[in-house]
Protein backbone atom coordinates (compact mmCIF):
# COMPACT_ATOMS: atom_id res chain seq x y z
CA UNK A 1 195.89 281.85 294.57
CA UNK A 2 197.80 283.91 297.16
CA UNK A 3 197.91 282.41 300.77
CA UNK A 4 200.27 283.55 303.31
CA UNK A 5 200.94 283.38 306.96
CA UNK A 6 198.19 285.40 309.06
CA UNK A 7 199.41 288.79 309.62
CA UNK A 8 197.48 289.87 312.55
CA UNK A 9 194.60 288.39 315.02
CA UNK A 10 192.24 285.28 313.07
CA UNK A 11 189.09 284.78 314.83
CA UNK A 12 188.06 281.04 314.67
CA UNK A 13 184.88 279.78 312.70
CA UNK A 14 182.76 278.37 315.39
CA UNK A 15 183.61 274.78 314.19
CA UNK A 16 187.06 274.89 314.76
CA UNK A 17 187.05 276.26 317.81
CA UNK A 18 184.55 273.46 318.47
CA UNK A 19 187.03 270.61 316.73
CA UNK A 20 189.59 271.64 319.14
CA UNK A 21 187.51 270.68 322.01
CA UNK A 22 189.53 273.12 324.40
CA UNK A 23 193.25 272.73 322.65
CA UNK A 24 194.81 276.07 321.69
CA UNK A 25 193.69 277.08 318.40
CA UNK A 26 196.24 279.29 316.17
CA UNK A 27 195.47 280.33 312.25
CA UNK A 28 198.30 279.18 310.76
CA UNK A 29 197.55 280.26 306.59
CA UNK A 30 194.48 281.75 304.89
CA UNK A 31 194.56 282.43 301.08
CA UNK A 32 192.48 284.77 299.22
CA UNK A 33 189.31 283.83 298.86
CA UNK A 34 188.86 283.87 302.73
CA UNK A 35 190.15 280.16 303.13
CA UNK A 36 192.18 279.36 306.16
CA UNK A 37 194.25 276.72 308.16
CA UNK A 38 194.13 276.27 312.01
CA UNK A 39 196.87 274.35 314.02
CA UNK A 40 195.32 272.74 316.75
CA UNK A 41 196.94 271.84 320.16
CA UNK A 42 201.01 271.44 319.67
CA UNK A 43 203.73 268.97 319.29
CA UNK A 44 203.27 265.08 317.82
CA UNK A 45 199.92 265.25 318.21
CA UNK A 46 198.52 268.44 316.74
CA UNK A 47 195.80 268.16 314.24
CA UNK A 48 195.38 271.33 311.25
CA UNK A 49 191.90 272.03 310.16
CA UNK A 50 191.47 273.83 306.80
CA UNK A 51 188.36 275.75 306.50
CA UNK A 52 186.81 277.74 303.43
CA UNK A 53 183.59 279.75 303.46
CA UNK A 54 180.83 278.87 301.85
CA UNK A 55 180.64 279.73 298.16
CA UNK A 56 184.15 279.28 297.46
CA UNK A 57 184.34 275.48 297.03
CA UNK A 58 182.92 275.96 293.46
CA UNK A 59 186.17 274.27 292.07
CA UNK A 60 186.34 270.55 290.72
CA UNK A 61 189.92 269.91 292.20
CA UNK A 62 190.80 269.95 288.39
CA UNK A 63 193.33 272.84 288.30
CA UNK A 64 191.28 275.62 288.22
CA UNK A 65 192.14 277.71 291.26
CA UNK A 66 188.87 278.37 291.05
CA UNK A 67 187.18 277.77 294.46
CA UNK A 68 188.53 275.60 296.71
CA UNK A 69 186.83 272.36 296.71
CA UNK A 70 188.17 270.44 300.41
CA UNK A 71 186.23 267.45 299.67
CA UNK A 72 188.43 266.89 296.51
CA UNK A 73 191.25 267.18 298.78
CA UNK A 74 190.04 264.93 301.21
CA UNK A 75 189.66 261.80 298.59
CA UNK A 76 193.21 262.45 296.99
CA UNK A 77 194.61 262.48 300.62
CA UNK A 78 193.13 259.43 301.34
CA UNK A 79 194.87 258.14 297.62
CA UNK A 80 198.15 258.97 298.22
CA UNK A 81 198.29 258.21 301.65
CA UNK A 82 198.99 254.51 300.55
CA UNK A 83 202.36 255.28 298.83
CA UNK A 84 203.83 258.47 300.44
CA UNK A 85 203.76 260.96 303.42
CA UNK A 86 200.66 262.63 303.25
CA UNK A 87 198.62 264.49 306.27
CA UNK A 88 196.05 261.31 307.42
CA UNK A 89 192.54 262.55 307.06
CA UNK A 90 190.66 262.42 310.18
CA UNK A 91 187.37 263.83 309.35
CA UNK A 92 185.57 266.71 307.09
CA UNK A 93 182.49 268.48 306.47
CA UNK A 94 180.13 271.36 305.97
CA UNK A 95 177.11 273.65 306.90
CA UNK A 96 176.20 277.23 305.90
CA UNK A 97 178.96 278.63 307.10
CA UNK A 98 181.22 276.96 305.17
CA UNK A 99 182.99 273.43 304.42
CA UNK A 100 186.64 271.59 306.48
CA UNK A 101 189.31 269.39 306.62
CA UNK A 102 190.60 268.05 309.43
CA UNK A 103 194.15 265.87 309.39
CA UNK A 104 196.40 264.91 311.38
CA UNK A 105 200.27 266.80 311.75
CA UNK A 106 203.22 265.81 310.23
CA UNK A 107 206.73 265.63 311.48
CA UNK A 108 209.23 268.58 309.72
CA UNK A 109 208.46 272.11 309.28
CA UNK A 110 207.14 274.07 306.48
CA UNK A 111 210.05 275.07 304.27
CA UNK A 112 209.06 278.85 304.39
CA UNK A 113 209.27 278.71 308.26
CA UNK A 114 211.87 281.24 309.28
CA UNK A 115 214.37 278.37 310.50
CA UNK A 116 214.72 277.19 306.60
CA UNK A 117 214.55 280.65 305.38
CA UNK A 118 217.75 281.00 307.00
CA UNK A 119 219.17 278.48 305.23
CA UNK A 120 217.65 278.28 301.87
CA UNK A 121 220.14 275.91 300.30
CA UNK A 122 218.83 272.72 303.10
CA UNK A 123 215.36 274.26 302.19
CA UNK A 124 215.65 274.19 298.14
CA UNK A 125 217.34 270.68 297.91
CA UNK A 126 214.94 269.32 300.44
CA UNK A 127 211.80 270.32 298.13
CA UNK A 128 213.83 269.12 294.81
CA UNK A 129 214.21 265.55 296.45
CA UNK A 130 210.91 266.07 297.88
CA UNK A 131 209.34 266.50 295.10
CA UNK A 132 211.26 263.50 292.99
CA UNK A 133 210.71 261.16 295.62
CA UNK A 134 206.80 262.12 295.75
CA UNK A 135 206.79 261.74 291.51
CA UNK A 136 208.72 258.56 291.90
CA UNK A 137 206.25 256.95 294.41
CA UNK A 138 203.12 257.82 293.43
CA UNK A 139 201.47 255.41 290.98
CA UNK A 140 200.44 256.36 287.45
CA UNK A 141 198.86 253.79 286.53
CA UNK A 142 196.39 253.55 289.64
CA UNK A 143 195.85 257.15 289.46
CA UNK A 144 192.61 258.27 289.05
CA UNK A 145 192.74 261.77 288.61
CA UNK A 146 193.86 264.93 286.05
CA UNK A 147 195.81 267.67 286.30
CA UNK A 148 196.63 267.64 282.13
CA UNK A 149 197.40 270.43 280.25
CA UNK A 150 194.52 269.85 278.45
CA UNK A 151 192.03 270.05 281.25
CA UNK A 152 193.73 272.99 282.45
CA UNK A 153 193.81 274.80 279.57
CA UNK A 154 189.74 274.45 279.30
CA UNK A 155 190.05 275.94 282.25
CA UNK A 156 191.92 278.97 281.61
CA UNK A 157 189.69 279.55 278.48
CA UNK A 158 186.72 279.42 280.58
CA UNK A 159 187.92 281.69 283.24
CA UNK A 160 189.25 284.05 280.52
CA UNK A 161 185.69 283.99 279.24
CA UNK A 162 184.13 284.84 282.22
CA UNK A 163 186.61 287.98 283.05
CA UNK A 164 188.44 286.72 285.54
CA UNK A 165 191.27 287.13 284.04
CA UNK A 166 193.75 290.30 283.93
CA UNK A 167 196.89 290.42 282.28
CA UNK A 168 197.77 292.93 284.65
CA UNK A 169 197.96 290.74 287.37
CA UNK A 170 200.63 289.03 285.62
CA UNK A 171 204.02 288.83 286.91
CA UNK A 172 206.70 290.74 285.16
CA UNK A 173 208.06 287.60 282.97
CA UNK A 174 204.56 287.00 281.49
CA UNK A 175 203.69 290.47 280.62
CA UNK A 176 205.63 290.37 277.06
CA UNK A 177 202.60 287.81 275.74
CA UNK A 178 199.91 291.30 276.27
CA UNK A 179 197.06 290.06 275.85
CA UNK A 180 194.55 287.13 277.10
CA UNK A 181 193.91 285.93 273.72
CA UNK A 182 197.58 285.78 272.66
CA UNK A 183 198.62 284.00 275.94
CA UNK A 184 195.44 281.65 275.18
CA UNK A 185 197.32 281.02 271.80
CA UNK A 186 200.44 280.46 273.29
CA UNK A 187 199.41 278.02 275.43
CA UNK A 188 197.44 276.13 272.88
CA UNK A 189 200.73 274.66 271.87
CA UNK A 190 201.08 272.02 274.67
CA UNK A 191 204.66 270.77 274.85
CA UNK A 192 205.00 266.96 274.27
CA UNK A 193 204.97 265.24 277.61
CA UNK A 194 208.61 264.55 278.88
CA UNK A 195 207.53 262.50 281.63
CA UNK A 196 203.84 261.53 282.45
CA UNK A 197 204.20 261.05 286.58
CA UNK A 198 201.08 262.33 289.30
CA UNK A 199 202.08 265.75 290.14
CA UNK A 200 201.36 266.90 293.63
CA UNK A 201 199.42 270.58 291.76
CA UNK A 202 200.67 272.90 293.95
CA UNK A 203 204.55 271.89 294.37
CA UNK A 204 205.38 275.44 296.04
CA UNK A 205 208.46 275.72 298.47
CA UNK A 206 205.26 275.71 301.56
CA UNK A 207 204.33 272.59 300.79
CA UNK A 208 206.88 270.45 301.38
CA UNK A 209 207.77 269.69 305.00
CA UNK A 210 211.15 269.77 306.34
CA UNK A 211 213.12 267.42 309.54
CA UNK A 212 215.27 268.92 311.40
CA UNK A 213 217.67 266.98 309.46
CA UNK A 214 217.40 269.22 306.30
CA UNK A 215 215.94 266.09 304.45
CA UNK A 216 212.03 266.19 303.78
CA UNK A 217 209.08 264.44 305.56
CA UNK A 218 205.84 265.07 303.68
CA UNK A 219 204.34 266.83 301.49
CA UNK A 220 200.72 269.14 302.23
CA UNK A 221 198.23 271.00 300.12
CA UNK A 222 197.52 268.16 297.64
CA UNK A 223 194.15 269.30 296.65
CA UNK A 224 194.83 269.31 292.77
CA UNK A 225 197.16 266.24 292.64
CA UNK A 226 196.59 264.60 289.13
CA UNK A 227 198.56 263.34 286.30
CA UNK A 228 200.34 265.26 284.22
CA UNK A 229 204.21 266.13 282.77
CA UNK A 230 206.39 266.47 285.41
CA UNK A 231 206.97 269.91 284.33
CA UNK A 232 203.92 270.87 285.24
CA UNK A 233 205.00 270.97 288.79
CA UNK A 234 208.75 271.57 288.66
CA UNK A 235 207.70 275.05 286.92
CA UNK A 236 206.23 276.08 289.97
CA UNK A 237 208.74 274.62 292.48
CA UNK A 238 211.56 276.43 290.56
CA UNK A 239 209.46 279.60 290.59
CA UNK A 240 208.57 279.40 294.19
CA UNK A 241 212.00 279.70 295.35
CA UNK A 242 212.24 283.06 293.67
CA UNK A 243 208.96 284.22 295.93
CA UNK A 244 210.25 282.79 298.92
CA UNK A 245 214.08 282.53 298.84
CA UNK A 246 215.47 285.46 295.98
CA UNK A 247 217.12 284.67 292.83
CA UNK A 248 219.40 281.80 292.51
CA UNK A 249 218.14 278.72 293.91
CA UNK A 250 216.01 277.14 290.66
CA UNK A 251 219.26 275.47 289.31
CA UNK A 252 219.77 273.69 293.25
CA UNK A 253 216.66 272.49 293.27
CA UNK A 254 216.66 270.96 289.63
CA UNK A 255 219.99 269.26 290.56
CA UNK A 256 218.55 268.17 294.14
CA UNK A 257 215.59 266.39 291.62
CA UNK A 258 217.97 265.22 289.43
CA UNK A 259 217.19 267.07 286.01
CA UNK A 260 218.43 269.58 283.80
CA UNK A 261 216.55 272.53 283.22
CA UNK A 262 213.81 272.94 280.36
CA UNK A 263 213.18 276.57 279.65
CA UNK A 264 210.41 275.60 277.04
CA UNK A 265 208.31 273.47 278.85
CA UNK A 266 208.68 276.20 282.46
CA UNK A 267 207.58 279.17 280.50
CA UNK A 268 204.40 277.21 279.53
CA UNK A 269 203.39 275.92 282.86
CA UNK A 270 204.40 278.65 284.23
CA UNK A 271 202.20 280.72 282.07
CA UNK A 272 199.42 278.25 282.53
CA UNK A 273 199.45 278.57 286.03
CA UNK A 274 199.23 281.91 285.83
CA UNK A 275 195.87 282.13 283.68
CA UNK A 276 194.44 278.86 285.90
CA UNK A 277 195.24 279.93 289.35
């Protein structure tokens, strides 16, 4: 899914301007499917709604990028709020407009804000230790929900059926597998599990927040956290830096988590991400 920073005007749903009760209200993200994120009010205690429209929550929270399902979100928040830095959950719901989040800010900054930009190499290790410290804390044992390869990959092979899917779309480093069915193949060979941990399931560079220190403070977006390799989300952390920061800075963050690289196991997540999101 492709979400970005508003690039002109947002008008409000009615029900956030509502939630912010007279606070300034500024659209702070909105994705493709006509999702977006409000920041409400400013400094330690500004709140961020996340609304959708209605008929796009169709997805299970299961991987599928399919719909975006906010009540999903809301009950892993509430999970991994008990071992790590998570946004608190303050409230949700829907009508026939459309379905919301509401939770409260973090301290740090987004590590695509321009200030990390700037300095990519604070940015990159900050989301590499992010990201091991958020694998290391999180409980597998207690978790109760999926993000497998195998889930995933029913996924793809139902979106694929339903023609949703275009290799055309594809980034340049997935186009040599040409087809939907031979990418299907390809990723019916699931790589043995090098580490079973609960992945955060979208570990892009904008998730992770970022102190003023260079050192990170939370991590957002968690609405397809589940279990599953580890590679499953360092794929897409090392690939994110590419979007957001140019070439060089997958090795950094690798070292920053404190592993070497595995091209095998990144070129299938990456290409399962690819026919899932």
């Amino acid at each position: 899914m492709i979400a970005a920073a508003p690039q002109g005007p947002v008008q409000p749903p009615p029900v956030v301007t509502e939630l912010a009760a007279g606070r300034p209200v500024r659209a702070v993200w909105e994705n493709e499917l006509g999702g977006l994120t409000f920041q409400l009010g400013h400094g330690d205690t500004r709140q961020f709604v996340k609304w959708t429209p209605a008929g796009s929550g169709s997805g299970s929270g299961s991987g599928t990028g399919i719909g975006i399902d906010l009540a999903a979100e809301a009950v892993r928040l509430r999970w991994a709020a008990r071992f790590a830095v998570v946004p608190p959950v303050i409230g949700e719901g829907a009508d026939e407009t459309g379905s919301w989040l509401v939770t409260q800010g973090l301290p740090g900054r987004s590590a695509v804000d321009e200030h990390w930009k700037r300095d990519p190499a604070t940015a990159v290790r900050a989301i590499g230790a992010g990201l091991r410290a958020l694998h290391d804390a999180l409980p597998v044992a207690d978790c109760p929900f999926d993000w497998s390869a195998e889930t995933r990959l029913s996924n793809a092979r139902a979106k694929a059926e339903a023609g949703r899917t275009d290799p055309a779309d594809w980034p340049e480093e997935l186009r040599h597998h040409g087809t939907v069915e031979r990418a299907l193949a390809t990723l019916a060979d699931i790589p043995p599990i090098d580490h079973l941990v609960v992945c955060h399931g979208d570990a892009c560079a904008p998730n992770t927040l970022i102190g003023d220190d260079g050192t990170h403070t939370g991590h957002v977006d968690l609405g397809t956290l589940g279990l599953a390799d580890r590679w499953a989300d360092l794929a897409i952390a090392t690939w994110s830096t590419q979007w957001n920061y140019g070439p060089g800075w997958e090795q950094p963050l690798l070292d920053a988590y404190g592993i070497a690289p595995d091209p095998e196991r990144t070129a299938y997540y990456r290409l399962l991400w690819e026919l899932t999101d």
